[in-house]
PDB file of N, CA and C in Angstrom:
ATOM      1  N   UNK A   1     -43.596   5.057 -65.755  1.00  0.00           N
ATOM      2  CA  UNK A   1     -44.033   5.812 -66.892  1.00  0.00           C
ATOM      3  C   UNK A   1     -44.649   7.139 -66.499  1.00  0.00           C
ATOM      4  N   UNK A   2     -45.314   7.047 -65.237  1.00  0.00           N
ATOM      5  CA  UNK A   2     -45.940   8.463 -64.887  1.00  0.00           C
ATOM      6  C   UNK A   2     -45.101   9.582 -64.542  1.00  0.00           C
ATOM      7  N   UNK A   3     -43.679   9.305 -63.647  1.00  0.00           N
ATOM      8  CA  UNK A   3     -42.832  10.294 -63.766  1.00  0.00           C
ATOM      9  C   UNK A   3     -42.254  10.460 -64.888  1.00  0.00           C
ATOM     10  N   UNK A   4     -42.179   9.763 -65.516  1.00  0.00           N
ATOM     11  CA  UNK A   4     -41.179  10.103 -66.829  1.00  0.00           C
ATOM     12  C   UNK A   4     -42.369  11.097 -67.744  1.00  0.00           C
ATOM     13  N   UNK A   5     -43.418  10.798 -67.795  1.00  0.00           N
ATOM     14  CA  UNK A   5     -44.583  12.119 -68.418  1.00  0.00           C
ATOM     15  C   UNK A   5     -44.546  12.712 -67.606  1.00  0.00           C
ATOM     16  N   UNK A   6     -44.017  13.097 -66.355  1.00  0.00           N
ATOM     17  CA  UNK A   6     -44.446  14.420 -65.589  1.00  0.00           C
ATOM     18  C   UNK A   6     -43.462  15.125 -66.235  1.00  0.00           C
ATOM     19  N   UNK A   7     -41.990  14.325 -66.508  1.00  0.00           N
ATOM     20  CA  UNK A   7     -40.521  15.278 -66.814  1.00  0.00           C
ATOM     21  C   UNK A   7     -41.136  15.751 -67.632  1.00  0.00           C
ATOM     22  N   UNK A   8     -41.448  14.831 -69.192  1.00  0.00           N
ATOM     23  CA  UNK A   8     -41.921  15.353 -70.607  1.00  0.00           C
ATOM     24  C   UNK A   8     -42.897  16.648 -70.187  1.00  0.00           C
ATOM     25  N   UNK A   9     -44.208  16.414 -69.445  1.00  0.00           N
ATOM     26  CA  UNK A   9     -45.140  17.322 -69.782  1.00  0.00           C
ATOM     27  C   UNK A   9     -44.684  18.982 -68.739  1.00  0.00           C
ATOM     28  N   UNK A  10     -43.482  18.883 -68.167  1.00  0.00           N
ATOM     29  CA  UNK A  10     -42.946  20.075 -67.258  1.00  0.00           C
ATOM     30  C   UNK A  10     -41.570  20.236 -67.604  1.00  0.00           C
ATOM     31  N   UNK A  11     -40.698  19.468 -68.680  1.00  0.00           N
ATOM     32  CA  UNK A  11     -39.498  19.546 -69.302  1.00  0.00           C
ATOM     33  C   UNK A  11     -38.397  19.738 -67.831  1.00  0.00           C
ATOM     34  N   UNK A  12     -38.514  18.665 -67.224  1.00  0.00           N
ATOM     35  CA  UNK A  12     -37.317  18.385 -66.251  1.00  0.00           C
ATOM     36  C   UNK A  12     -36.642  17.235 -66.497  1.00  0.00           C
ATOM     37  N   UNK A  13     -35.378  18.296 -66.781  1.00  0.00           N
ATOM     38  CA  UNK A  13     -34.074  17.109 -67.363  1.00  0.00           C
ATOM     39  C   UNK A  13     -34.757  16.623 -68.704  1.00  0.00           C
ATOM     40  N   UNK A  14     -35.289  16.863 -69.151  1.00  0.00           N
ATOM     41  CA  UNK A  14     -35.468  16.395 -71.193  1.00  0.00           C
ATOM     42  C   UNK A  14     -36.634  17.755 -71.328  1.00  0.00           C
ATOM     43  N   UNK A  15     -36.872  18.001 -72.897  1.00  0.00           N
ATOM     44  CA  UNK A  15     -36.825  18.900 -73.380  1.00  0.00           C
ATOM     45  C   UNK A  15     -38.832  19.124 -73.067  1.00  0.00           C
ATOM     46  N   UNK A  16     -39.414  19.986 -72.848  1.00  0.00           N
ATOM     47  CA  UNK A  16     -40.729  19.776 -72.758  1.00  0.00           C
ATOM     48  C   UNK A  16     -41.475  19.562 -74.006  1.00  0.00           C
ATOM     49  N   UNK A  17     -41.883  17.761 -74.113  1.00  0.00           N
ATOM     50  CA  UNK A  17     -42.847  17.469 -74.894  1.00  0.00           C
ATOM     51  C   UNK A  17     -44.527  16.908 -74.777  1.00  0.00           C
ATOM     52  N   UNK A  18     -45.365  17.590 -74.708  1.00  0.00           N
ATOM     53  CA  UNK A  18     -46.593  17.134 -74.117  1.00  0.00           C
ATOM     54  C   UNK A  18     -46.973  15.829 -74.916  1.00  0.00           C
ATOM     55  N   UNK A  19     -46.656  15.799 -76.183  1.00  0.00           N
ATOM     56  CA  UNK A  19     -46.790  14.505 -77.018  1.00  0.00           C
ATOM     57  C   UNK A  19     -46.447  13.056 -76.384  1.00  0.00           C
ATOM     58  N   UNK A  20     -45.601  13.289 -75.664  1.00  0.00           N
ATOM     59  CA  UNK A  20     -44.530  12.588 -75.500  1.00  0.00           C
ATOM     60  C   UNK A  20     -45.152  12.304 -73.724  1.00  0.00           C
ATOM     61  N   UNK A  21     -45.732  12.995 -73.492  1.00  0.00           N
ATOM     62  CA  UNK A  21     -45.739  12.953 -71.951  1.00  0.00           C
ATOM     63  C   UNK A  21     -47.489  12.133 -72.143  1.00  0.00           C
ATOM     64  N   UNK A  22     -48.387  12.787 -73.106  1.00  0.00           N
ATOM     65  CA  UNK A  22     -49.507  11.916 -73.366  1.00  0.00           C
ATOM     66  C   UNK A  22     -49.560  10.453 -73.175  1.00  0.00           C
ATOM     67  N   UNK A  23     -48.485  10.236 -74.487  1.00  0.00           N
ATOM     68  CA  UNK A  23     -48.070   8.829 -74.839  1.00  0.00           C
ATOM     69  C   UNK A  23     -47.804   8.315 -73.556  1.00  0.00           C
ATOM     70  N   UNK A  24     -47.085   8.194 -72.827  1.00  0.00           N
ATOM     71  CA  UNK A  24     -46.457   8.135 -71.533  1.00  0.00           C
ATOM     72  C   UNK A  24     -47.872   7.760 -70.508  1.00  0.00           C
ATOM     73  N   UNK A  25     -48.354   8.905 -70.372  1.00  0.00           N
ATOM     74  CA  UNK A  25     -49.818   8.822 -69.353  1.00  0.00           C
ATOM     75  C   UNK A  25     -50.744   7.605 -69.737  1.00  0.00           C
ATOM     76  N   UNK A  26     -51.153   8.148 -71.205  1.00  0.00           N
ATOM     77  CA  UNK A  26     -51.792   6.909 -71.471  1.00  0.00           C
ATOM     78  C   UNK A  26     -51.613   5.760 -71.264  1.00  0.00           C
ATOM     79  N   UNK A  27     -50.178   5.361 -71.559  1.00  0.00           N
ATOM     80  CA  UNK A  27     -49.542   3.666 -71.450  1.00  0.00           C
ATOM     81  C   UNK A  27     -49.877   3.397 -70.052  1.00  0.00           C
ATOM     82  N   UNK A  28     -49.662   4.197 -69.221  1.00  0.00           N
ATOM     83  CA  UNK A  28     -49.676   3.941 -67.831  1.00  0.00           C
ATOM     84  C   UNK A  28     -50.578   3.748 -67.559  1.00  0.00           C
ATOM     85  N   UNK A  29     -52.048   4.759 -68.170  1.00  0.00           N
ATOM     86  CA  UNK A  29     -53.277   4.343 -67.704  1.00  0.00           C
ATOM     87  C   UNK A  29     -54.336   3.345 -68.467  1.00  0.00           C
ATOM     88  N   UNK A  30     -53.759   2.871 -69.296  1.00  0.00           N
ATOM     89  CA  UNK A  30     -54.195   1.321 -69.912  1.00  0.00           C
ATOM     90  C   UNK A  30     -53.522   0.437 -69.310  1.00  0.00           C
ATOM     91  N   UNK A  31     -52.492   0.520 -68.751  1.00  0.00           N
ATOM     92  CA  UNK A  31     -52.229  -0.527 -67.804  1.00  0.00           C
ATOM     93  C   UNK A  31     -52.632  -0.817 -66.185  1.00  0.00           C
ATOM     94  N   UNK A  32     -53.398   0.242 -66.272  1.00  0.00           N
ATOM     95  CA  UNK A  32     -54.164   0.624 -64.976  1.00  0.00           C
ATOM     96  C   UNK A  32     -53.725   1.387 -63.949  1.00  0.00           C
ATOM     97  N   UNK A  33     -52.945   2.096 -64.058  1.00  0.00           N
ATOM     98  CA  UNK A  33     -52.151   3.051 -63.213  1.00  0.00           C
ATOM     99  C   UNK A  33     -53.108   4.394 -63.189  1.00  0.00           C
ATOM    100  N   UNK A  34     -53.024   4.220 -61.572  1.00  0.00           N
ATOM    101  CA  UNK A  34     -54.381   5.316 -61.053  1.00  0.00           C
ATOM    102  C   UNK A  34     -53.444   6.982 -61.127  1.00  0.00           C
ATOM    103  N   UNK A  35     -52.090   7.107 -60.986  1.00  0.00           N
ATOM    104  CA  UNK A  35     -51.480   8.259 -61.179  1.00  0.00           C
ATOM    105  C   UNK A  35     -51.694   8.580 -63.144  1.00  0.00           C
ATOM    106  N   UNK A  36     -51.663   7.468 -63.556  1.00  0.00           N
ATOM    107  CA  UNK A  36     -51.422   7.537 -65.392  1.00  0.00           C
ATOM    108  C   UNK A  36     -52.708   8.124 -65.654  1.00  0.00           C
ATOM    109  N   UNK A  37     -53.931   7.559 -65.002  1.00  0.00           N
ATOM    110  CA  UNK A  37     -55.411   8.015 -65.324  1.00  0.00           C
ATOM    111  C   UNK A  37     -55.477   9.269 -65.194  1.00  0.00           C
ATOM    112  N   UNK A  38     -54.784   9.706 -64.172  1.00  0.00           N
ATOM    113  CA  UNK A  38     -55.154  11.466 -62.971  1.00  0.00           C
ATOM    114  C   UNK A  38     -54.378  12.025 -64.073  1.00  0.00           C
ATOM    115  N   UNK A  39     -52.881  11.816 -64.275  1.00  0.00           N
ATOM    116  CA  UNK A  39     -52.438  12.788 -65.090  1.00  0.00           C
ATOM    117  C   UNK A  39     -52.717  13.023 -66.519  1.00  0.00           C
ATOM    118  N   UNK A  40     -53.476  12.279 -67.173  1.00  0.00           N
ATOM    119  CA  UNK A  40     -54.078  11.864 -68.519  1.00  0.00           C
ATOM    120  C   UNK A  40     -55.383  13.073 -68.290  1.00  0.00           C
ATOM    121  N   UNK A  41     -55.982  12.588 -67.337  1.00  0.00           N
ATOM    122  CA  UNK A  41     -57.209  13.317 -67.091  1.00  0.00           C
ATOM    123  C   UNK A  41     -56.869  15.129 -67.043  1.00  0.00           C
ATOM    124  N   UNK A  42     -55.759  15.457 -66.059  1.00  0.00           N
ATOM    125  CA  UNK A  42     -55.521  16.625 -66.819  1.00  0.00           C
ATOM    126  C   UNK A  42     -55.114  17.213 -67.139  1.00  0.00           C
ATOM    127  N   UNK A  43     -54.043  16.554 -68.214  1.00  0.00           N
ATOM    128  CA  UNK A  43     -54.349  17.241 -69.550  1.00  0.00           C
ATOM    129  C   UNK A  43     -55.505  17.363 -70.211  1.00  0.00           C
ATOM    130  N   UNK A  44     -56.118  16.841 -70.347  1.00  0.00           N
ATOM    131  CA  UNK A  44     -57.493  16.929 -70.922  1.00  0.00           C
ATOM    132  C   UNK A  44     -58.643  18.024 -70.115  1.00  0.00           C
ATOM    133  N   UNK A  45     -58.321  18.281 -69.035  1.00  0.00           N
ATOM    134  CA  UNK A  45     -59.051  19.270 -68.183  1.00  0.00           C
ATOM    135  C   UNK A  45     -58.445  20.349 -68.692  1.00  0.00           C
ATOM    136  N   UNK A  46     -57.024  20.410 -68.378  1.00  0.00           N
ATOM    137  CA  UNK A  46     -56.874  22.307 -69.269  1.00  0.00           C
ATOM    138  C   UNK A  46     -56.301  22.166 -70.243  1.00  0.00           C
ATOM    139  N   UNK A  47     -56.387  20.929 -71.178  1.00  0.00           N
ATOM    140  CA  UNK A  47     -56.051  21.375 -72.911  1.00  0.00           C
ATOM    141  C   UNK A  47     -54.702  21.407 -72.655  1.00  0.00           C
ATOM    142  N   UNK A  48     -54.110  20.841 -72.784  1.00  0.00           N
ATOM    143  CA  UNK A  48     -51.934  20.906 -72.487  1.00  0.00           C
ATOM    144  C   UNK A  48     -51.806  20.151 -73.379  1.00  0.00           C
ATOM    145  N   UNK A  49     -51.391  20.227 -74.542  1.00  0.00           N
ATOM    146  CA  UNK A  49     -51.510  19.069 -75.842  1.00  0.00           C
ATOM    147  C   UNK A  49     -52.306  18.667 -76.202  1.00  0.00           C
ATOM    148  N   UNK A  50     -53.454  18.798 -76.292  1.00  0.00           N
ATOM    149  CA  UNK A  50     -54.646  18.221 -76.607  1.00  0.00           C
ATOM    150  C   UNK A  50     -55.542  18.998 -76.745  1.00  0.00           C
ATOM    151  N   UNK A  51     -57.014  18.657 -77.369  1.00  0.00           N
ATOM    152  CA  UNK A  51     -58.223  19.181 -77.091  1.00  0.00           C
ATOM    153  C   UNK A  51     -59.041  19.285 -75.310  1.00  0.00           C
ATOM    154  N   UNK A  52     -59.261  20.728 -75.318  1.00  0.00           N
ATOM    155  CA  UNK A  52     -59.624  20.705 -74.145  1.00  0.00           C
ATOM    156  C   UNK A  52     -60.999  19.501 -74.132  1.00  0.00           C
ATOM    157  N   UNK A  53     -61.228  18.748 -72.891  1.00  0.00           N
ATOM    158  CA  UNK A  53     -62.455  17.717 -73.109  1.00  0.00           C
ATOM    159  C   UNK A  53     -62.355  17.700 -71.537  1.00  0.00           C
ATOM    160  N   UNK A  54     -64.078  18.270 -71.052  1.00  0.00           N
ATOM    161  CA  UNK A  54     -64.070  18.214 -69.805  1.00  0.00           C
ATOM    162  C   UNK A  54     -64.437  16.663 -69.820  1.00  0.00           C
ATOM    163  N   UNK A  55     -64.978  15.925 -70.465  1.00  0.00           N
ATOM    164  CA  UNK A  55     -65.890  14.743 -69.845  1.00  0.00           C
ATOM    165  C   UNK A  55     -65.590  13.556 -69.762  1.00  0.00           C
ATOM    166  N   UNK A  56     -63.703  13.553 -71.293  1.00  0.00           N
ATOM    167  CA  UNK A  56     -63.029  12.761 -70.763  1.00  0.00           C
ATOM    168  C   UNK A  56     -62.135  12.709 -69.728  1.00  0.00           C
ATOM    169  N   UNK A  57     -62.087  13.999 -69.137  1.00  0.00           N
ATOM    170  CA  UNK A  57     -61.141  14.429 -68.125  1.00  0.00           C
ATOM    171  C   UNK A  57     -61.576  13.450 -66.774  1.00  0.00           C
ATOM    172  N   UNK A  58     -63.200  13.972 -67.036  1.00  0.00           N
ATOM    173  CA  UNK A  58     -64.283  12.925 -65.528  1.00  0.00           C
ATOM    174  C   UNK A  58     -64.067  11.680 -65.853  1.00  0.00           C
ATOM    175  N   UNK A  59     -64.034  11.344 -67.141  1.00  0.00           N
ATOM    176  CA  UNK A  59     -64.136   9.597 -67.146  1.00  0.00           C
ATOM    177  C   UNK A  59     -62.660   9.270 -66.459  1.00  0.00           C
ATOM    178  N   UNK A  60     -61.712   9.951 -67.031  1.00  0.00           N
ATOM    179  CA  UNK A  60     -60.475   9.295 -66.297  1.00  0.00           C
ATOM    180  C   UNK A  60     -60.336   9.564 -64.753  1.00  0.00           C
ATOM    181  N   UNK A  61     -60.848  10.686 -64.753  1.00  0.00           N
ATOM    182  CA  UNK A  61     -60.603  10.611 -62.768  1.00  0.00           C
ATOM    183  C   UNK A  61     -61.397   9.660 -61.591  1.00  0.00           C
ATOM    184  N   UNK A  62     -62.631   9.647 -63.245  1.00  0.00           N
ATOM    185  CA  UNK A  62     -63.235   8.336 -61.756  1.00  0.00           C
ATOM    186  C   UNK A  62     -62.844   7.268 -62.185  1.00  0.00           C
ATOM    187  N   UNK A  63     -62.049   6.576 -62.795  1.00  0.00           N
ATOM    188  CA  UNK A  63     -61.741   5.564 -63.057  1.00  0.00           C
ATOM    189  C   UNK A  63     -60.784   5.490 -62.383  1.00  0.00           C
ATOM    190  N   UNK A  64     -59.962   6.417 -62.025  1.00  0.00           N
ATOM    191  CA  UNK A  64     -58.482   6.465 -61.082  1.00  0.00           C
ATOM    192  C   UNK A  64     -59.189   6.694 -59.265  1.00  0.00           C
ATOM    193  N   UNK A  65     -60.771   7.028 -59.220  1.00  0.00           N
ATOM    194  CA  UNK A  65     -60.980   7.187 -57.769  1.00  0.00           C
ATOM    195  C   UNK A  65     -61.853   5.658 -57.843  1.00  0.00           C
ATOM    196  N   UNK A  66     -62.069   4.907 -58.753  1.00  0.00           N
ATOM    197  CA  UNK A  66     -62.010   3.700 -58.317  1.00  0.00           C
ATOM    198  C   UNK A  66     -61.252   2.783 -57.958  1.00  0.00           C
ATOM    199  N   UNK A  67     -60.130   3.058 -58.157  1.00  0.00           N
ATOM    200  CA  UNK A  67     -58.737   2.588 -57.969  1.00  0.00           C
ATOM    201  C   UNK A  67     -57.930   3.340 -56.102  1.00  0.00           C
ATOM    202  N   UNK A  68     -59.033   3.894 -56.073  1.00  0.00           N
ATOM    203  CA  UNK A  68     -58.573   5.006 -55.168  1.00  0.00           C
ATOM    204  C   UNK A  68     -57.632   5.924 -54.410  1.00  0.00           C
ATOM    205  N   UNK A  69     -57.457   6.766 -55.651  1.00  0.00           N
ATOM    206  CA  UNK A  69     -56.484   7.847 -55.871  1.00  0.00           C
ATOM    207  C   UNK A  69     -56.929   9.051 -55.634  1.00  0.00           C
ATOM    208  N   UNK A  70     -56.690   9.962 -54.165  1.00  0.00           N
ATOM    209  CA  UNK A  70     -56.938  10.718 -53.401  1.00  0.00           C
ATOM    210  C   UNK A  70     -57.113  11.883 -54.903  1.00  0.00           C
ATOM    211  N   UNK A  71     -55.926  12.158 -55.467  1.00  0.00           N
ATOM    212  CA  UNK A  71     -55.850  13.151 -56.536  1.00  0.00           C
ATOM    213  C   UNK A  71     -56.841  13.702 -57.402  1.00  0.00           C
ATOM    214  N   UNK A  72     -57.484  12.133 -57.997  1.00  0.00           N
ATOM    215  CA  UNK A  72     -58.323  12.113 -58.634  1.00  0.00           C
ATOM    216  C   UNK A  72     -59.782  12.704 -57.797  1.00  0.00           C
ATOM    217  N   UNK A  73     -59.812  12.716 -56.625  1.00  0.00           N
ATOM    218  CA  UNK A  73     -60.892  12.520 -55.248  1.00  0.00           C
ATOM    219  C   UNK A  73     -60.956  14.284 -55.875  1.00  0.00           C
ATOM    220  N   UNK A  74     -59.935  14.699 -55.797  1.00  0.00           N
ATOM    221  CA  UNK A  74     -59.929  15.954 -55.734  1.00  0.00           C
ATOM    222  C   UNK A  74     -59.895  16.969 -56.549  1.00  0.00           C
ATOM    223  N   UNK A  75     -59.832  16.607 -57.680  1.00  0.00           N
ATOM    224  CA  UNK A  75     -59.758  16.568 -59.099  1.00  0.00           C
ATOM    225  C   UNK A  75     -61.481  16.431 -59.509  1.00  0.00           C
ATOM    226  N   UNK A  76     -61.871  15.697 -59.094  1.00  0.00           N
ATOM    227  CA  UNK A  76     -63.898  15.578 -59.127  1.00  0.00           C
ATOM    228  C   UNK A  76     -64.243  16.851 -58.250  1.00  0.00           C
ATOM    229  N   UNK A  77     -63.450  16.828 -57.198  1.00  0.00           N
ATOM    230  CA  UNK A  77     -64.338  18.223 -56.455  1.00  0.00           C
ATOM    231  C   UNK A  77     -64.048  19.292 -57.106  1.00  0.00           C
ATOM    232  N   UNK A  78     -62.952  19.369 -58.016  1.00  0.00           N
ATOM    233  CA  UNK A  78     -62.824  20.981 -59.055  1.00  0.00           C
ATOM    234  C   UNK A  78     -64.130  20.937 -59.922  1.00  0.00           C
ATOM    235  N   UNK A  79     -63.846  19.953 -60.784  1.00  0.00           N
ATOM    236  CA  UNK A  79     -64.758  19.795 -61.582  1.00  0.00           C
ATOM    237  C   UNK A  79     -66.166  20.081 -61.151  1.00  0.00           C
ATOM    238  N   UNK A  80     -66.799  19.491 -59.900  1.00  0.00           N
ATOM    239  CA  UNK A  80     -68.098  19.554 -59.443  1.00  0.00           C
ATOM    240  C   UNK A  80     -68.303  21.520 -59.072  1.00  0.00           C
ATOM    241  N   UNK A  81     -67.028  21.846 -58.275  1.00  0.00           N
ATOM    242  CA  UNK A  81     -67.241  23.186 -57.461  1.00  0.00           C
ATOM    243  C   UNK A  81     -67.265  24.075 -58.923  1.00  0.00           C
ATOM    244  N   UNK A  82     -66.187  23.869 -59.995  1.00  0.00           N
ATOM    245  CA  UNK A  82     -66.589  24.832 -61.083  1.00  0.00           C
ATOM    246  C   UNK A  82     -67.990  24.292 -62.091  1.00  0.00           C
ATOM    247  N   UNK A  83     -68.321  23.476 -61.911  1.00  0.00           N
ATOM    248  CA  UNK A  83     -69.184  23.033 -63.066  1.00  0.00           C
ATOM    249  C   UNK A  83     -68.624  23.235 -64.672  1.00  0.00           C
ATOM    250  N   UNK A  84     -67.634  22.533 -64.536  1.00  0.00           N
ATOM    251  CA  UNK A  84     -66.913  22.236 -65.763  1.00  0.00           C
ATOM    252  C   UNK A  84     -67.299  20.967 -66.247  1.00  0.00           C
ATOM    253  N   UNK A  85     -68.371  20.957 -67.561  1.00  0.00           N
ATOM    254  CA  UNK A  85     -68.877  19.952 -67.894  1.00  0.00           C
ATOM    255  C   UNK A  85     -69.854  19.211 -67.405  1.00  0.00           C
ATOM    256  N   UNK A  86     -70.121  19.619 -66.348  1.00  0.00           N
ATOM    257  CA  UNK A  86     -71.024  19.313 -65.564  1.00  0.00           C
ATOM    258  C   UNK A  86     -71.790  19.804 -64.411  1.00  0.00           C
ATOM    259  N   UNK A  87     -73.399  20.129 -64.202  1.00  0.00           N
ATOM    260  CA  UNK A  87     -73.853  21.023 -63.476  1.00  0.00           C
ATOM    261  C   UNK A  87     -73.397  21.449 -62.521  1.00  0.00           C
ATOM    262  N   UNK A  88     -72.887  22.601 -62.041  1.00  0.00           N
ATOM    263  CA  UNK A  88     -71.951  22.956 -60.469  1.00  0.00           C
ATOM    264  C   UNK A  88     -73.049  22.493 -59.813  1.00  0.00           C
ATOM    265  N   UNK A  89     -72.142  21.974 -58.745  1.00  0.00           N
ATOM    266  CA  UNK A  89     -72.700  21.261 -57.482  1.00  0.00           C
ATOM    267  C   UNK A  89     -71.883  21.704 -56.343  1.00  0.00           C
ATOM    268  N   UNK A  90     -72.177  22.726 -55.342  1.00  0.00           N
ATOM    269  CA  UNK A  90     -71.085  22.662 -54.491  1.00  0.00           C
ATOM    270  C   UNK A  90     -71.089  21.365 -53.324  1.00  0.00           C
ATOM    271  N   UNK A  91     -72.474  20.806 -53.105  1.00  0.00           N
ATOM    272  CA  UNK A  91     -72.470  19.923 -52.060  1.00  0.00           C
ATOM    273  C   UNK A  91     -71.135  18.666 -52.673  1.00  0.00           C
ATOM    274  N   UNK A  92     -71.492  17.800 -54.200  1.00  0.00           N
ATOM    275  CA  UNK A  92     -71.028  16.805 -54.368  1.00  0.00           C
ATOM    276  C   UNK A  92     -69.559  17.192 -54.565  1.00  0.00           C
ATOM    277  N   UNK A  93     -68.974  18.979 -54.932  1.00  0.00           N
ATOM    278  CA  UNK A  93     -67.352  19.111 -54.360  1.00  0.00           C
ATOM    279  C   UNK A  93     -67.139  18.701 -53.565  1.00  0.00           C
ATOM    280  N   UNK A  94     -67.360  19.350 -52.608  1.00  0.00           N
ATOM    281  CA  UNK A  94     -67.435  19.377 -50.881  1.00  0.00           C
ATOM    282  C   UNK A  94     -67.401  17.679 -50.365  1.00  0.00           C
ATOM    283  N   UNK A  95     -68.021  17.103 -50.816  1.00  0.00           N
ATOM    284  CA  UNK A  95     -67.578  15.729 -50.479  1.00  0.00           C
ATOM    285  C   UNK A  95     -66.337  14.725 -51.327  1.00  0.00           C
ATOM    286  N   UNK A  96     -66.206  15.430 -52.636  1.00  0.00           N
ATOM    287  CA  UNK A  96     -65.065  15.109 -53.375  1.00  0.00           C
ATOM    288  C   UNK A  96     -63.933  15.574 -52.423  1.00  0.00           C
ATOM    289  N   UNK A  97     -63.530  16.515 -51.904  1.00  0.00           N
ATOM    290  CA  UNK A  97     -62.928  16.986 -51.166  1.00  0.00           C
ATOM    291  C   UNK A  97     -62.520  16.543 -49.857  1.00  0.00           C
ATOM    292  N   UNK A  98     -63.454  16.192 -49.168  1.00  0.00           N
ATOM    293  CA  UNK A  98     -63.875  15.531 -47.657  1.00  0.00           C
ATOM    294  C   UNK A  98     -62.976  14.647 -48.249  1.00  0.00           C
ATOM    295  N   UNK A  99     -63.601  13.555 -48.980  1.00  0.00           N
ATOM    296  CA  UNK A  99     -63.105  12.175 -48.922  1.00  0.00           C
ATOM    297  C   UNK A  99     -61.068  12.223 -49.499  1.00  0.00           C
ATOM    298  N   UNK A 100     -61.018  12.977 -50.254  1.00  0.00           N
ATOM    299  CA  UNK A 100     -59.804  13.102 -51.021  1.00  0.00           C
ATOM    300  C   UNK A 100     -58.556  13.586 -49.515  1.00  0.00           C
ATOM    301  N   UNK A 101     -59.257  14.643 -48.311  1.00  0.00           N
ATOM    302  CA  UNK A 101     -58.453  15.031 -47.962  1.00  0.00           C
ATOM    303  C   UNK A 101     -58.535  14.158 -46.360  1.00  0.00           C
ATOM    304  N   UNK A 102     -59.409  13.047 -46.204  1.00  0.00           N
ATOM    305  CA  UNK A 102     -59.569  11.891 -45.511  1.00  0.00           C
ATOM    306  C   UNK A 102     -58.481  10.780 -45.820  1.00  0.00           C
ATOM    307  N   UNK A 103     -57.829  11.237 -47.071  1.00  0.00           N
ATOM    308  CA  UNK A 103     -56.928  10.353 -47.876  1.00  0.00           C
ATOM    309  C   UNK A 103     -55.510  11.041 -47.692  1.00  0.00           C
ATOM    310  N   UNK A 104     -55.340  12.034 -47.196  1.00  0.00           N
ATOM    311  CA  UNK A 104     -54.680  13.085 -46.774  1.00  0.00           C
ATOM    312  C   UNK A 104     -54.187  13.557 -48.062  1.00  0.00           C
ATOM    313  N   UNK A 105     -54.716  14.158 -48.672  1.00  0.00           N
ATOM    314  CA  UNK A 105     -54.368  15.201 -50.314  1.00  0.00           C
ATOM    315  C   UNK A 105     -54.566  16.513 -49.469  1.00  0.00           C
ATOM    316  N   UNK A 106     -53.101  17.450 -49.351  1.00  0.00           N
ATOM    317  CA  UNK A 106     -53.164  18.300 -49.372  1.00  0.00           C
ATOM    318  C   UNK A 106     -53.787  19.297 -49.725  1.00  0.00           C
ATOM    319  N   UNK A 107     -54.046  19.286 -50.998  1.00  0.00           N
ATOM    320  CA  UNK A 107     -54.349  20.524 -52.125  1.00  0.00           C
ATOM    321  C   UNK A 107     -56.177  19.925 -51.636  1.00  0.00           C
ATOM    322  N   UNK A 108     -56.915  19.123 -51.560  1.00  0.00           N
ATOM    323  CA  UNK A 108     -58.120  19.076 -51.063  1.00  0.00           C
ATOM    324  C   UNK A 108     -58.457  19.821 -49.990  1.00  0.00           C
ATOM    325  N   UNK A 109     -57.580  19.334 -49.060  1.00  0.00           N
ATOM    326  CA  UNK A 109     -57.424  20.203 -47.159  1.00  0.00           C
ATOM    327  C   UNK A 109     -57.488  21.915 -47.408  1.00  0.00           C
ATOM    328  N   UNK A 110     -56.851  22.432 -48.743  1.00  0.00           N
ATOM    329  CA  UNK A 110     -56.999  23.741 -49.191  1.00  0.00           C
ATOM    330  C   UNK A 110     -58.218  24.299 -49.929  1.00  0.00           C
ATOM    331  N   UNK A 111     -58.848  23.146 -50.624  1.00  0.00           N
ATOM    332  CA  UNK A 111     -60.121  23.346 -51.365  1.00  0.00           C
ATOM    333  C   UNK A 111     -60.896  23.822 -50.188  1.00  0.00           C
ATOM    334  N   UNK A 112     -61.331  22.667 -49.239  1.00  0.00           N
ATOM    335  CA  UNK A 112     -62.286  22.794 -48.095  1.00  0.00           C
ATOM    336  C   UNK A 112     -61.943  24.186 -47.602  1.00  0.00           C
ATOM    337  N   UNK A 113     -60.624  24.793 -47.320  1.00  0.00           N
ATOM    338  CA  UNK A 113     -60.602  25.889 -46.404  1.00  0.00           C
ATOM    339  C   UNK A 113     -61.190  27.335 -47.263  1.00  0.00           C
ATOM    340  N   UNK A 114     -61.371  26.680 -48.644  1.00  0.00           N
ATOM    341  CA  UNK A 114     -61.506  27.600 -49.837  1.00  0.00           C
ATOM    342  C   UNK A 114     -62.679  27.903 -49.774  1.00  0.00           C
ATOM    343  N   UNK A 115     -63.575  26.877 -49.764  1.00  0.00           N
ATOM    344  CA  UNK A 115     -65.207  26.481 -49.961  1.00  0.00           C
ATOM    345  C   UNK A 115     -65.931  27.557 -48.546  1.00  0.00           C
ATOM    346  N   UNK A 116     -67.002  27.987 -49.425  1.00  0.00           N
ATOM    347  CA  UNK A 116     -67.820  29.263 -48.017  1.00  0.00           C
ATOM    348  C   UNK A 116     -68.875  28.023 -47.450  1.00  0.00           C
ATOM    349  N   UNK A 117     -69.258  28.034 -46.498  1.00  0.00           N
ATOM    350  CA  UNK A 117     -69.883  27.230 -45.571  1.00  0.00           C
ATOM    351  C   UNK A 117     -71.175  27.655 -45.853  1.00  0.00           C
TER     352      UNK A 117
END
């Protein structure tokens, strides 16, 4: 279900429907699918069919880094480094990050090189 909302929500090979790609995420992440949670989560981080909502964006990513899904790992360190919805913190990024790219998540390994020391 999670690739088939990635097609919907990026219109590869079917027509781009974010409705459709929601529906999709969600099912996946009521059934506990830690990719269904991450990609549920954001949409809801930048508003792609939906109301932008930073805080359900956090509830779903830590629910997917309890499951432990590097993505989501890294996905908390945006959130923490911008203080989107929640007080910026660069220390608790910085370890969103650590741990996400300990998990080997690329796009974390780029955060860290991002982050000023």
């Amino acid at each position: 279900m999670v690739d088939f909302g990635w097609q919907y929500e990026h219109g590869h090979g079917v027509a781009k429907d974010l409705a459709e790609a929601r529906r999709l995420y969600e099912t996946a992440a009521n059934a506990g699918v830690p990719a269904g949670m991450n990609n549920l989560g954001l949409l809801y981080y930048y508003g792609r069919g939906v109301a932008r909502d930073y805080a359900l964006a956090r509830k779903l990513f830590e629910q997917s880094v309890a499951l432990g899904n590097a993505a989501s790992m890294n996905d908390l360190g945006i959130i923490y480094n911008e203080g989107d919805g929640v007080r910026r913190d660069v220390k608790v990024a910085r370890q969103w990050f650590e741990k996400a790219a300990a998990l080997g998540n690329p796009q974390a390994r780029q955060n860290l090189r991002g982050m000023r020391k």
